[in-house]
N, C-alpha and C. Protein backbone atom coordinates (compact mmCIF):
# COMPACT_ATOMS: atom_id res chain seq x y z
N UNK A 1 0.84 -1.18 0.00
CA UNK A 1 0.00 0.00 0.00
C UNK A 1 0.88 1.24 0.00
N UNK A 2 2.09 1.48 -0.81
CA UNK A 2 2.91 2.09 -1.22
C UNK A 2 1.96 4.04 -0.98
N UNK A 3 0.60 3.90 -1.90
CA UNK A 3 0.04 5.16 -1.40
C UNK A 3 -0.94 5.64 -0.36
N UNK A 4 -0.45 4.82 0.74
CA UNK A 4 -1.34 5.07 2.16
C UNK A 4 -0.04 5.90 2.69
N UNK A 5 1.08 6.34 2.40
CA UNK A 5 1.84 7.31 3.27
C UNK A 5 2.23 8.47 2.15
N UNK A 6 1.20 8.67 1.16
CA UNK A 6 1.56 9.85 -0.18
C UNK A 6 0.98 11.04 0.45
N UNK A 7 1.35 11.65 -0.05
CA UNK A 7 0.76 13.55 0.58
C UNK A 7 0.42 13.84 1.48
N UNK A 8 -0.55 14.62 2.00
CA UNK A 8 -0.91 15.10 3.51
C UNK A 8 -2.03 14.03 3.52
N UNK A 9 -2.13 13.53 5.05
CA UNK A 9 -3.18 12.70 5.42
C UNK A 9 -4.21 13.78 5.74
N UNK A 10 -5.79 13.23 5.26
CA UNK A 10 -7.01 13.85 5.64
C UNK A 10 -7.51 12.79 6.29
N UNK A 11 -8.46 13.66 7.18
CA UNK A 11 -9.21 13.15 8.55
C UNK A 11 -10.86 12.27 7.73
N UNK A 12 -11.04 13.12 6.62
CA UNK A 12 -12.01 12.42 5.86
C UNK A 12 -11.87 12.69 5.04
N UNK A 13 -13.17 11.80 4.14
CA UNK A 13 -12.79 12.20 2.63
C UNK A 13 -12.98 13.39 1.97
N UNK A 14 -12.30 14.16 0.44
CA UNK A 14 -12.52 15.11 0.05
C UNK A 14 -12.45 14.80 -1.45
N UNK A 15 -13.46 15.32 -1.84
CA UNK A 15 -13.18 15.08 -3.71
C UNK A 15 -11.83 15.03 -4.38
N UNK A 16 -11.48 14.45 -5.27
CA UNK A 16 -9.87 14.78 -5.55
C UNK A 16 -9.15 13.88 -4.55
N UNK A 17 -9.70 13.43 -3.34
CA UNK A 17 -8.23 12.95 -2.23
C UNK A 17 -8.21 11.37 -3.09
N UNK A 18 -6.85 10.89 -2.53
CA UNK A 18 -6.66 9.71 -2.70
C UNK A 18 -6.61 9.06 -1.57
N UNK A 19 -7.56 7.91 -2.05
CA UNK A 19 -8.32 7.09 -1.06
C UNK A 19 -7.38 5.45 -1.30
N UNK A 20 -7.46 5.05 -0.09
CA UNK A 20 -6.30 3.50 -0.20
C UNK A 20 -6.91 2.77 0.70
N UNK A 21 -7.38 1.22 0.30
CA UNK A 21 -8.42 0.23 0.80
C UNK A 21 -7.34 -0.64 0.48
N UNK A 22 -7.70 -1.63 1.40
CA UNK A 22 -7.42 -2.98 1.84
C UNK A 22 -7.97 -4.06 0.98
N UNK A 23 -7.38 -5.20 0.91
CA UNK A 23 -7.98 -6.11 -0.01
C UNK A 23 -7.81 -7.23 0.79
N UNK A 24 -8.87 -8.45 0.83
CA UNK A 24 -8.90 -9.87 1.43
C UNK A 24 -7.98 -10.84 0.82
N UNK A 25 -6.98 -10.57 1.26
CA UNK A 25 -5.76 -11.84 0.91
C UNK A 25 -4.73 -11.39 0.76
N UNK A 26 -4.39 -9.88 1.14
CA UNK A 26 -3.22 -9.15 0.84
C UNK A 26 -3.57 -8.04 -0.21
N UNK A 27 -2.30 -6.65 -0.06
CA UNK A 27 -3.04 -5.74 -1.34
C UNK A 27 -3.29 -5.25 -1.04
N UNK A 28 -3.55 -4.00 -1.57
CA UNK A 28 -4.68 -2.93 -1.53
C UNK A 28 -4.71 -2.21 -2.92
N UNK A 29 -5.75 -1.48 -2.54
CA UNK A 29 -6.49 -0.84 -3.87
C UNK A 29 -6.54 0.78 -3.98
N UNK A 30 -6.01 1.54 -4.73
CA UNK A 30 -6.20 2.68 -4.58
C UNK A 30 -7.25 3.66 -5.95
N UNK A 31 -7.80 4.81 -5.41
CA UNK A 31 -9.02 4.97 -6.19
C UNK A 31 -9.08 7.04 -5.74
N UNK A 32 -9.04 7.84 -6.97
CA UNK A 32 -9.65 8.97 -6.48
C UNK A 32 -11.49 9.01 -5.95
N UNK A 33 -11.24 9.88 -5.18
CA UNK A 33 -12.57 9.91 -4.80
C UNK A 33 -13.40 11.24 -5.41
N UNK A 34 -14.51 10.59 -5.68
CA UNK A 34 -15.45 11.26 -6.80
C UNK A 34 -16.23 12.00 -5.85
N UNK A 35 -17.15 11.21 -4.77
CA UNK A 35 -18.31 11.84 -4.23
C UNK A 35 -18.09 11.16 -2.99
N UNK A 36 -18.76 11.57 -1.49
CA UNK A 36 -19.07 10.93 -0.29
C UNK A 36 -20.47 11.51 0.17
N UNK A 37 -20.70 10.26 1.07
CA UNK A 37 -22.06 10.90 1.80
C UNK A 37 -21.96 10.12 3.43
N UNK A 38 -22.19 10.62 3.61
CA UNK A 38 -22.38 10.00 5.83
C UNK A 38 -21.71 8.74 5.54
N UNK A 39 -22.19 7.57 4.51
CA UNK A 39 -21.54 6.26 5.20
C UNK A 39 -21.14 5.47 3.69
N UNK A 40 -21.10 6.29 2.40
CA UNK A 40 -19.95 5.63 1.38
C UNK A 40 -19.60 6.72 0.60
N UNK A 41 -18.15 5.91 -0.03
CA UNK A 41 -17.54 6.88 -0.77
C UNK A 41 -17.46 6.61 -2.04
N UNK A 42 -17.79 7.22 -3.70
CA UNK A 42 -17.62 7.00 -4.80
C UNK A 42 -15.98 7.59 -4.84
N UNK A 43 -15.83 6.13 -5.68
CA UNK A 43 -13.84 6.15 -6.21
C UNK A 43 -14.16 5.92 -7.74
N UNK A 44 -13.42 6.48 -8.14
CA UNK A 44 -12.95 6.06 -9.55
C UNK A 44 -11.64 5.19 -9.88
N UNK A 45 -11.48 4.39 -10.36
CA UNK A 45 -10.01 3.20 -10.22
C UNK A 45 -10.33 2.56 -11.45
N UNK A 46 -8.84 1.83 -11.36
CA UNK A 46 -8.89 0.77 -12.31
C UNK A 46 -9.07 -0.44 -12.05
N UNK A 47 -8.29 -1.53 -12.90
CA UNK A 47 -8.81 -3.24 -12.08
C UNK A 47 -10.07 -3.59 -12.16
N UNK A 48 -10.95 -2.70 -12.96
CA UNK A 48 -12.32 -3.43 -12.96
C UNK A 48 -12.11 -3.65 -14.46
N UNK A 49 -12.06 -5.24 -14.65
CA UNK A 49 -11.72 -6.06 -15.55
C UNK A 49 -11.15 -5.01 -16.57
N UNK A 50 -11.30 -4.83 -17.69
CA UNK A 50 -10.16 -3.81 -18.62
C UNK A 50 -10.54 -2.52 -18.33
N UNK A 51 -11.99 -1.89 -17.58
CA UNK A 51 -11.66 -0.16 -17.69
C UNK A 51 -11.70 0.13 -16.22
N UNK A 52 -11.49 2.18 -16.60
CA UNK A 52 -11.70 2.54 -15.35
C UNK A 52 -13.13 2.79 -15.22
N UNK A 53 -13.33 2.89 -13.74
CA UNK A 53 -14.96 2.64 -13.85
C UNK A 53 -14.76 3.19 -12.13
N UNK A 54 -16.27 3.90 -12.20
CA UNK A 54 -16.44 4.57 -10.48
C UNK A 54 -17.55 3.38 -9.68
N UNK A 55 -16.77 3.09 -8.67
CA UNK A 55 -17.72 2.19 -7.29
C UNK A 55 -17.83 2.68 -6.46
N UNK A 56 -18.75 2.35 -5.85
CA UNK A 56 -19.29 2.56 -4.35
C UNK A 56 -18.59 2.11 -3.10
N UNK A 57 -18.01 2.29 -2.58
CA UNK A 57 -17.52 1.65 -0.80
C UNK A 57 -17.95 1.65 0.02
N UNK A 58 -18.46 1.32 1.12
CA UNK A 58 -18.41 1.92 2.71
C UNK A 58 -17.42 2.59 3.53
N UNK A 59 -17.73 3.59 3.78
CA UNK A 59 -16.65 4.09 4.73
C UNK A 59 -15.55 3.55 5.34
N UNK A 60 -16.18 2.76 6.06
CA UNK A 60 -15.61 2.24 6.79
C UNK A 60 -14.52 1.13 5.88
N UNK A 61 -14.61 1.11 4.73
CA UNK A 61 -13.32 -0.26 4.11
C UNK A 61 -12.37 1.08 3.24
N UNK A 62 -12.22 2.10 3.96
CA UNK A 62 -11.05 3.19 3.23
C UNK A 62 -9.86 3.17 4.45
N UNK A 63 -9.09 2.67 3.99
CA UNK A 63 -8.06 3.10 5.14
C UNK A 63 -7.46 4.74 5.51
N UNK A 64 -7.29 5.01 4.55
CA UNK A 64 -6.32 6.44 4.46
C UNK A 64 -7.31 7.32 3.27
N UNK A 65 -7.47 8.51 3.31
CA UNK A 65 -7.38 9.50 2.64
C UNK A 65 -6.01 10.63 2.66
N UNK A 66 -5.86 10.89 1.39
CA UNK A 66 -4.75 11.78 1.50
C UNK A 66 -4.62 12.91 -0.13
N UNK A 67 -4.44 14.08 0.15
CA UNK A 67 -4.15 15.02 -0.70
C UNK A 67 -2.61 15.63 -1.34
């Protein structure tokens, strides 16, 4: 997770921040963040099979935000 220690850490999310999640088996995933609301965050990323494409999260599975 090479970009969970990139730029200034934010306390939450902010449009533009870069957001870094955890993955089940090792890994993580990193994704700008598009939109938030009280309890998920829209990312935009890659890894979804050949394009980039925006998903949904829960809050709570973002480790780090950072600008």
């Amino acid at each position: 997770m090479s970009f969970a220690g990139y730029g200034r850490r934010l306390a939450l999310p902010a449009v533009g921040a870069i957001a870094t999640m955890g993955r089940r088996g090792g890994g993580g995933h990193v994704g700008l963040v598009t939109s938030f609301n009280v309890g998920t965050v829209t990312i935009i990323s890659g890894n979804h099979g050949p394009t980039v494409s925006e998903s949904v999260y829960p809050r709570s599975r973002i480790r780090t935000y950072a600008h």
